[in-house]
PDB file of N, CA and C in Angstrom:
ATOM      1  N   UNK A   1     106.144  39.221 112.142  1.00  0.00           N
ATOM      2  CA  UNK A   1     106.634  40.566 112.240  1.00  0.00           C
ATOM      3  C   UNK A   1     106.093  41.368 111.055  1.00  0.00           C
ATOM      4  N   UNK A   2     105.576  42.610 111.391  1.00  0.00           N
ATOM      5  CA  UNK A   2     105.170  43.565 110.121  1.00  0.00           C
ATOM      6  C   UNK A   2     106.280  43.687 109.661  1.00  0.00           C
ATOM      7  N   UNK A   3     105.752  44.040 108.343  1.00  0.00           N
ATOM      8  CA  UNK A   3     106.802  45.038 107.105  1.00  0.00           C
ATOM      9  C   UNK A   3     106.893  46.415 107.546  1.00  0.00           C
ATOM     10  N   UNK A   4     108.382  46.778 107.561  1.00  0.00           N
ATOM     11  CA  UNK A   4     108.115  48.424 107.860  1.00  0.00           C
ATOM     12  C   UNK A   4     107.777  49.177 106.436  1.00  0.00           C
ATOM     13  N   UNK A   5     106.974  50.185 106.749  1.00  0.00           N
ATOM     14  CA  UNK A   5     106.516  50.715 105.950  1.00  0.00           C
ATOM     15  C   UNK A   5     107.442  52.117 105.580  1.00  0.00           C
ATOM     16  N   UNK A   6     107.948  52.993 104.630  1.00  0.00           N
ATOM     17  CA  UNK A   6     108.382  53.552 104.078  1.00  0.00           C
ATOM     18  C   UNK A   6     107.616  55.169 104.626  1.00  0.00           C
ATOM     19  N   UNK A   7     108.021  55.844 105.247  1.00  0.00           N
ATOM     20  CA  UNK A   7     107.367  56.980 106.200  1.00  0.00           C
ATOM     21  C   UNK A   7     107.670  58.389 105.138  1.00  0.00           C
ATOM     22  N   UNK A   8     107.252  58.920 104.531  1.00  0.00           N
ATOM     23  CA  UNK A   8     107.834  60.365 104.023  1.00  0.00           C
ATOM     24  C   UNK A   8     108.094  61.263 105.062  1.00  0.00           C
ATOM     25  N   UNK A   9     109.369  61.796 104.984  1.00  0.00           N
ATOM     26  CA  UNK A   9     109.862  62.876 105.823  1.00  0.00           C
ATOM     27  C   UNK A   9     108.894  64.444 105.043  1.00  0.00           C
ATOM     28  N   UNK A  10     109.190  65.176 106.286  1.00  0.00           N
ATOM     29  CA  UNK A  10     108.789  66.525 105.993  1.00  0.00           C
ATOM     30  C   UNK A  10     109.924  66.782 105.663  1.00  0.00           C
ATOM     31  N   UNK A  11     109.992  68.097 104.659  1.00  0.00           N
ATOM     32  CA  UNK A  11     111.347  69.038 104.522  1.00  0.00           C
ATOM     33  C   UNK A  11     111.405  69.711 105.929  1.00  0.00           C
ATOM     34  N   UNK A  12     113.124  69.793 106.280  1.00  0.00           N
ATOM     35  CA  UNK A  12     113.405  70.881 107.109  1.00  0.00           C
ATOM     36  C   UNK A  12     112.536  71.866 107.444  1.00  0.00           C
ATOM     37  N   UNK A  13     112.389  72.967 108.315  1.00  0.00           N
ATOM     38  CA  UNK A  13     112.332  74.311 108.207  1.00  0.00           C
ATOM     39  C   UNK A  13     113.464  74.941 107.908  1.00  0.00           C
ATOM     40  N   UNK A  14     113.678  75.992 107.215  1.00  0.00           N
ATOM     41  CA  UNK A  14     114.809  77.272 106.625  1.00  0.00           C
ATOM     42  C   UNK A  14     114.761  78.008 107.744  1.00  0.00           C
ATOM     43  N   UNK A  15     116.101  77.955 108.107  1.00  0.00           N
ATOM     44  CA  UNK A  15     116.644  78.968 109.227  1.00  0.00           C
ATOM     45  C   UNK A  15     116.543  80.175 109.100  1.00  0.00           C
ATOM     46  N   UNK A  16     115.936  80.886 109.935  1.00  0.00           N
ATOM     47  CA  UNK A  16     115.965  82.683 110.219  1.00  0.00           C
ATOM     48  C   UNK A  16     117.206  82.911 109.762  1.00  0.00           C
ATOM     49  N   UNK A  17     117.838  84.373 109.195  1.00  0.00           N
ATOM     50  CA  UNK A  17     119.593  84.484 109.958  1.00  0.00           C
ATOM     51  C   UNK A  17     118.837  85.170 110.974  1.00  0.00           C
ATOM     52  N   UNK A  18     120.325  84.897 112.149  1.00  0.00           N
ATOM     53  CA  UNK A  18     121.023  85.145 113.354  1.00  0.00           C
ATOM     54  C   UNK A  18     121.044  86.878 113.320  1.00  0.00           C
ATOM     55  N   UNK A  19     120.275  87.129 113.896  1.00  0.00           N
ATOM     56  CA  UNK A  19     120.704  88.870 114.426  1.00  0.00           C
ATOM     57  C   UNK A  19     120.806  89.266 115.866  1.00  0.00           C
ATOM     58  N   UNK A  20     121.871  89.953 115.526  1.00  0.00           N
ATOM     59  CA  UNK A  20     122.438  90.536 117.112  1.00  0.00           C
ATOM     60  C   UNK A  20     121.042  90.971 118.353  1.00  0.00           C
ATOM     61  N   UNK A  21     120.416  91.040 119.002  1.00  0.00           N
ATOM     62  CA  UNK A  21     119.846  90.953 119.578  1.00  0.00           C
ATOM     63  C   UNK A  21     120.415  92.250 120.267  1.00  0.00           C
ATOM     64  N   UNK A  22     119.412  93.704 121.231  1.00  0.00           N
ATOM     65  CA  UNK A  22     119.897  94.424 121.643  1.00  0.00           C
ATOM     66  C   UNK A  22     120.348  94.235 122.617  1.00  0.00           C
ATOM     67  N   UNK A  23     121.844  94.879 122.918  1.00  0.00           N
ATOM     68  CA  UNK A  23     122.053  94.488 124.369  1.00  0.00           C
ATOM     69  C   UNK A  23     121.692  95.593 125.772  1.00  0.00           C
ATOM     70  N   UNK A  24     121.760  95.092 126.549  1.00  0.00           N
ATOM     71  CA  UNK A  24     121.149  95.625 128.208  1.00  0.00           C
ATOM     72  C   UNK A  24     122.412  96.934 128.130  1.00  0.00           C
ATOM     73  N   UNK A  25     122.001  97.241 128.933  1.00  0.00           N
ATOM     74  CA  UNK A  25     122.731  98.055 129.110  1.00  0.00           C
ATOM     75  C   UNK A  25     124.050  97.269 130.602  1.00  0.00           C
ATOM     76  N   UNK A  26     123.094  96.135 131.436  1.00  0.00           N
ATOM     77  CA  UNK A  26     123.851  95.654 132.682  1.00  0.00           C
ATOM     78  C   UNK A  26     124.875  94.696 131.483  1.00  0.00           C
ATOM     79  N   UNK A  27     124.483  93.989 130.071  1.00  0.00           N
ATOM     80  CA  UNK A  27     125.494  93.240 129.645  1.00  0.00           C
ATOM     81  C   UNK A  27     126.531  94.031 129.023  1.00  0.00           C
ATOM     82  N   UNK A  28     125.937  94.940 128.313  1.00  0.00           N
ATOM     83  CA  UNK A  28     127.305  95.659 128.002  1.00  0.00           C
ATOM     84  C   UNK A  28     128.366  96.083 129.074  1.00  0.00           C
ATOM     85  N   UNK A  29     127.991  96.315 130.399  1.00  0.00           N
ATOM     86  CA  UNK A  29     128.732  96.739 131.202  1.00  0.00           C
ATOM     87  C   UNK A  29     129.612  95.620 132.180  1.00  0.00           C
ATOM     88  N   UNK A  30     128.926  94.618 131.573  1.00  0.00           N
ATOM     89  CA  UNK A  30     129.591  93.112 132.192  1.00  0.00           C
ATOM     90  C   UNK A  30     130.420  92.976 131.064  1.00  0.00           C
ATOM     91  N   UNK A  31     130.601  93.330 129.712  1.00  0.00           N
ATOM     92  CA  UNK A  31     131.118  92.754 128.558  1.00  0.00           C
ATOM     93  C   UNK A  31     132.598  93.378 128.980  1.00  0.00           C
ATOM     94  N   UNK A  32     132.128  94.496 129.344  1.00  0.00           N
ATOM     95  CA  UNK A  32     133.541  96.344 128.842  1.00  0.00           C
ATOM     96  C   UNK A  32     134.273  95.700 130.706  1.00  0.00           C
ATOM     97  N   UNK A  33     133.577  95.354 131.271  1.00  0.00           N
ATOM     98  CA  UNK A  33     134.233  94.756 132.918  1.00  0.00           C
ATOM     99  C   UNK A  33     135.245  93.623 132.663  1.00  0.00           C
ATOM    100  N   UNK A  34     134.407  92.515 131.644  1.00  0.00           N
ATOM    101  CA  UNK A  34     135.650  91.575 131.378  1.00  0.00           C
ATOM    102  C   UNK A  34     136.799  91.995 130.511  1.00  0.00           C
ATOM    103  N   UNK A  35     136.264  92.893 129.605  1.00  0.00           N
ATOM    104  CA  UNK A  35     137.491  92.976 128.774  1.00  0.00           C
ATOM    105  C   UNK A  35     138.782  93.816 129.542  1.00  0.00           C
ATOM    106  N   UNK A  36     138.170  94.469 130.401  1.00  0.00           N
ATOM    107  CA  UNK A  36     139.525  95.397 130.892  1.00  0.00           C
ATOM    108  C   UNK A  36     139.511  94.638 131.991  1.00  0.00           C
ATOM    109  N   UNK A  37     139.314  93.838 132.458  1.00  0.00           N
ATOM    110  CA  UNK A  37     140.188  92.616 133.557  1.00  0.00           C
ATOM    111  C   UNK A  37     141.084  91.576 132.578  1.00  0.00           C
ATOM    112  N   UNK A  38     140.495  91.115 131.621  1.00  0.00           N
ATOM    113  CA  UNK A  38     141.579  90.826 130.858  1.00  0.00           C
ATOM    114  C   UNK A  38     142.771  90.763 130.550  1.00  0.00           C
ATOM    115  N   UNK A  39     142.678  93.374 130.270  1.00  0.00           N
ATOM    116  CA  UNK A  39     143.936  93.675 129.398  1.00  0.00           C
ATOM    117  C   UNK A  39     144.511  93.871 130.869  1.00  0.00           C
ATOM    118  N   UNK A  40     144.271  94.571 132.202  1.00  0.00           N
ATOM    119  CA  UNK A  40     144.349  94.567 133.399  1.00  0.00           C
ATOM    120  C   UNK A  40     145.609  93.419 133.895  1.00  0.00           C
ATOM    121  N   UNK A  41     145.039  92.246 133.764  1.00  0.00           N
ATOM    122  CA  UNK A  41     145.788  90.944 134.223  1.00  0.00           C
ATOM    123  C   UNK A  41     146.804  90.353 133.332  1.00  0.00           C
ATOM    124  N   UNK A  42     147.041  91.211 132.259  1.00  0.00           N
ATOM    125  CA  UNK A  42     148.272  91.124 131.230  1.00  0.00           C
ATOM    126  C   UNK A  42     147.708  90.089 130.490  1.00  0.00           C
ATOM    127  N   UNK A  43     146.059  89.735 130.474  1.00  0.00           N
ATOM    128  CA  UNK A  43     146.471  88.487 129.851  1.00  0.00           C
ATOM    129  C   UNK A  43     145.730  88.741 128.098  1.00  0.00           C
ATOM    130  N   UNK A  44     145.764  89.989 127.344  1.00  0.00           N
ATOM    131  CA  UNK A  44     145.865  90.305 126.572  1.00  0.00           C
ATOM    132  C   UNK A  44     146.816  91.096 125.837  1.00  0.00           C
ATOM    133  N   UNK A  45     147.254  91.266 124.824  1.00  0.00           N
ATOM    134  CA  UNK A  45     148.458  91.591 124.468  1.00  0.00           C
ATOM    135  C   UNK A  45     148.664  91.639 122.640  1.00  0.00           C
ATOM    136  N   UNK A  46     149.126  93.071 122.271  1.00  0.00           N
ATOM    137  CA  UNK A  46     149.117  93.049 120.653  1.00  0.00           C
ATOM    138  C   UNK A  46     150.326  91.904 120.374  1.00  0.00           C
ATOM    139  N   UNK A  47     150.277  91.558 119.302  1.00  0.00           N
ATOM    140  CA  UNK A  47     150.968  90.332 118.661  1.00  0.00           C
ATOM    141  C   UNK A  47     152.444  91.394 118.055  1.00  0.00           C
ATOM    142  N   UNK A  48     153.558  90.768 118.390  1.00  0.00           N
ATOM    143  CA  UNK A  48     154.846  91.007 118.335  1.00  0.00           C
ATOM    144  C   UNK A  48     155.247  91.549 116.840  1.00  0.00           C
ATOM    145  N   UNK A  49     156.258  91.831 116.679  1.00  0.00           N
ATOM    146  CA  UNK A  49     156.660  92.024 115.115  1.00  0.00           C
ATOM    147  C   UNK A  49     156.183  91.080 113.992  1.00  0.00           C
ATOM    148  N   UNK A  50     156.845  89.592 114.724  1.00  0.00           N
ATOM    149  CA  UNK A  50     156.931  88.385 114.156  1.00  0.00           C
ATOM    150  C   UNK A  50     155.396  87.692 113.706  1.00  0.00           C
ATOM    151  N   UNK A  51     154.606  88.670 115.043  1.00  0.00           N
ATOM    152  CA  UNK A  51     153.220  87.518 115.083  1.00  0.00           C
ATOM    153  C   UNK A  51     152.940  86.994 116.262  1.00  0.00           C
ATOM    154  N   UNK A  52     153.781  86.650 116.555  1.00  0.00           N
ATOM    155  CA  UNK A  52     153.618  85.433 118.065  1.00  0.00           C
ATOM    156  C   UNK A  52     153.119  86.545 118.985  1.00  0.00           C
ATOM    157  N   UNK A  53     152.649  85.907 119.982  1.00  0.00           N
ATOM    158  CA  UNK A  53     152.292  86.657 121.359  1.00  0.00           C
ATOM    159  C   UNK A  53     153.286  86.145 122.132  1.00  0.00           C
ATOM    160  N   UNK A  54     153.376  87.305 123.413  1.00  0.00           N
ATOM    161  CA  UNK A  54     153.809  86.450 124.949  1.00  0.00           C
ATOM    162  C   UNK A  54     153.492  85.599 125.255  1.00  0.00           C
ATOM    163  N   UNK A  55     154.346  84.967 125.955  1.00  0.00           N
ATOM    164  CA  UNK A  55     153.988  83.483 126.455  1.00  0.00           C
ATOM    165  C   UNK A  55     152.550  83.463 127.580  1.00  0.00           C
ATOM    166  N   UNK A  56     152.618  84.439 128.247  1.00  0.00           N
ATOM    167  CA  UNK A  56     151.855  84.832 129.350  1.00  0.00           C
ATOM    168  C   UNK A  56     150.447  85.070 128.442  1.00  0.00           C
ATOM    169  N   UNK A  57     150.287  85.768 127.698  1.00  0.00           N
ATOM    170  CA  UNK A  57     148.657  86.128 127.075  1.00  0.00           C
ATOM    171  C   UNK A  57     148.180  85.137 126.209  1.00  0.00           C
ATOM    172  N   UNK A  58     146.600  85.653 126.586  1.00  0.00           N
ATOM    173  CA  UNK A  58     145.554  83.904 125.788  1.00  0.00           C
ATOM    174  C   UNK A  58     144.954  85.002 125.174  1.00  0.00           C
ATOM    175  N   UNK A  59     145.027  86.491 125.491  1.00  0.00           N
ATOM    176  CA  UNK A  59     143.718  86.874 124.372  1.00  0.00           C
ATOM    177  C   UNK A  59     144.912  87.931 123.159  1.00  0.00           C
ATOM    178  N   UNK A  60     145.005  88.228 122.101  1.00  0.00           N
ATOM    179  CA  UNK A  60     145.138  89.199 121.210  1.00  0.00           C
ATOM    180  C   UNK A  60     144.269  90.411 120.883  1.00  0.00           C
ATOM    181  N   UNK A  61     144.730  91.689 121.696  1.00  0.00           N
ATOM    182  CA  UNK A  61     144.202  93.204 121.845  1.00  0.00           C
ATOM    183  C   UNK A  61     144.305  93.309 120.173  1.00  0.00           C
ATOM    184  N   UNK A  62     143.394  94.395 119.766  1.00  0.00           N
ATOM    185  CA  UNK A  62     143.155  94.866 118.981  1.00  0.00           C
ATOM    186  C   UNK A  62     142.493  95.935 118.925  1.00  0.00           C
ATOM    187  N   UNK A  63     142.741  97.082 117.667  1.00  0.00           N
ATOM    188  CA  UNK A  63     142.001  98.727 118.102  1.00  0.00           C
ATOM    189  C   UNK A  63     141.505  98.525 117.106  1.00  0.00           C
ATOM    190  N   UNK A  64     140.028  99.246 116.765  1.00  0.00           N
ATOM    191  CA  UNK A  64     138.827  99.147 116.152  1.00  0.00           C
ATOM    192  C   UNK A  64     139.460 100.392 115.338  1.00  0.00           C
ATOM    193  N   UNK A  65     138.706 100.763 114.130  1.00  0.00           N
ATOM    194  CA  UNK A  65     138.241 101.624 113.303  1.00  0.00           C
ATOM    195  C   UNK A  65     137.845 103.019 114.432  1.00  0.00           C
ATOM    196  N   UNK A  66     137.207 102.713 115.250  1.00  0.00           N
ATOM    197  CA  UNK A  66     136.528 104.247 116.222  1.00  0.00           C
ATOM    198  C   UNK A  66     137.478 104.088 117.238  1.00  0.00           C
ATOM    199  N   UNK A  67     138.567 103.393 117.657  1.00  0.00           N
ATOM    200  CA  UNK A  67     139.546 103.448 118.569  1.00  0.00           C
ATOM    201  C   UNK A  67     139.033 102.661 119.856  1.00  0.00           C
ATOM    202  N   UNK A  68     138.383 101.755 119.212  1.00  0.00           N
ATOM    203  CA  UNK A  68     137.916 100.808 120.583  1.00  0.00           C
ATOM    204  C   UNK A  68     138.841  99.720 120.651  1.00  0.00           C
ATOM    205  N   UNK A  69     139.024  99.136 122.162  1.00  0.00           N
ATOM    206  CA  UNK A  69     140.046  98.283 122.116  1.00  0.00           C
ATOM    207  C   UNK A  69     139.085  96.891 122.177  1.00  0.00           C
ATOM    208  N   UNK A  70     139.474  95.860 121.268  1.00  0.00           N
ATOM    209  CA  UNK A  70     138.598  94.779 121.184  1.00  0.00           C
ATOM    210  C   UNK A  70     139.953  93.906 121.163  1.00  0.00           C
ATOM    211  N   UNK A  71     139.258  92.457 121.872  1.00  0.00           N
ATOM    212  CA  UNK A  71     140.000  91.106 122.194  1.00  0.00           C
ATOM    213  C   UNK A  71     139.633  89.794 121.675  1.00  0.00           C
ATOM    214  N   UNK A  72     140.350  89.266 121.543  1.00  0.00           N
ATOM    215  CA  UNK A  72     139.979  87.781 120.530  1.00  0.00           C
ATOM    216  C   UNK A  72     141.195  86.593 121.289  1.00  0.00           C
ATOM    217  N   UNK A  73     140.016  85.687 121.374  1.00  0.00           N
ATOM    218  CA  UNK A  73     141.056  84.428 122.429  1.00  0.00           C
ATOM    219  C   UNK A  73     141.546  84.132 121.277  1.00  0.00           C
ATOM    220  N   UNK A  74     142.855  83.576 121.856  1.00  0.00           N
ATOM    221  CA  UNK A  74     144.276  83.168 120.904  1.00  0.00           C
ATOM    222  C   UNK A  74     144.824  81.474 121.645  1.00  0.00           C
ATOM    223  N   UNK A  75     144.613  81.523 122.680  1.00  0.00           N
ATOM    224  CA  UNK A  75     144.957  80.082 123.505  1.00  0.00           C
ATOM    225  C   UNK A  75     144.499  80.375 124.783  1.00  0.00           C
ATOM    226  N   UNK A  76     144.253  78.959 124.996  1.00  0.00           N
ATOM    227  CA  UNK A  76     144.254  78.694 126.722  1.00  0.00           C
ATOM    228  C   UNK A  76     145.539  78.720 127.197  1.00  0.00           C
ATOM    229  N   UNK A  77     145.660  78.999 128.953  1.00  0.00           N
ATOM    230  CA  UNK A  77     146.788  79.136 129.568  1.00  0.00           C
ATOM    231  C   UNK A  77     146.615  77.742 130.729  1.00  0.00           C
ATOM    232  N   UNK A  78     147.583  77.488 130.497  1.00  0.00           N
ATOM    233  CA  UNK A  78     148.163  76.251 131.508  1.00  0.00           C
ATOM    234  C   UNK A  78     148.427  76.714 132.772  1.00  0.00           C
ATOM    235  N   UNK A  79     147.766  76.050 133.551  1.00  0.00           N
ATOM    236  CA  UNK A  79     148.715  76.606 135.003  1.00  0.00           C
ATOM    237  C   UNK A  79     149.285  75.632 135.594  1.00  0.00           C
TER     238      UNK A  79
END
């Protein structure tokens, strides 16, 4: 049996950063479709005094700086 021989690695390549990429105009309009089926189907919802959400909502509504309504998953729902 040969001896294995000792191989030098290359260094990595250094990652690009990540930039937003422009969007379509058909994805934005698929994006703004899900989000208001979402708030639509109750299943988004601002967070209570306490914090907690309804039992019923998986996403947490939120209003932007320019008065946009933006959503952030909070849990999956069981059925």
């Amino acid at each position: 049996m040969a001896a294995k021989t000792a191989r030098s690695r290359t260094p990595a390549k250094k990652s690009t950063p990540r930039t937003t990429a422009p969007r379509s105009a058909s994805a934005r309009a698929a994006k703004d479709a899900f989000v208001e089926g979402v708030i639509v189907r109750g299943e988004a919802a601002e967070p209570c005094k306490d914090g907690s959400l309804p039992s019923d909502a998986t996403h947490v509504k939120k209003r932007g700086p320019n008065g946009q309504t933006t959503i952030a998953r909070a849990r999956f729902k069981l059925v």
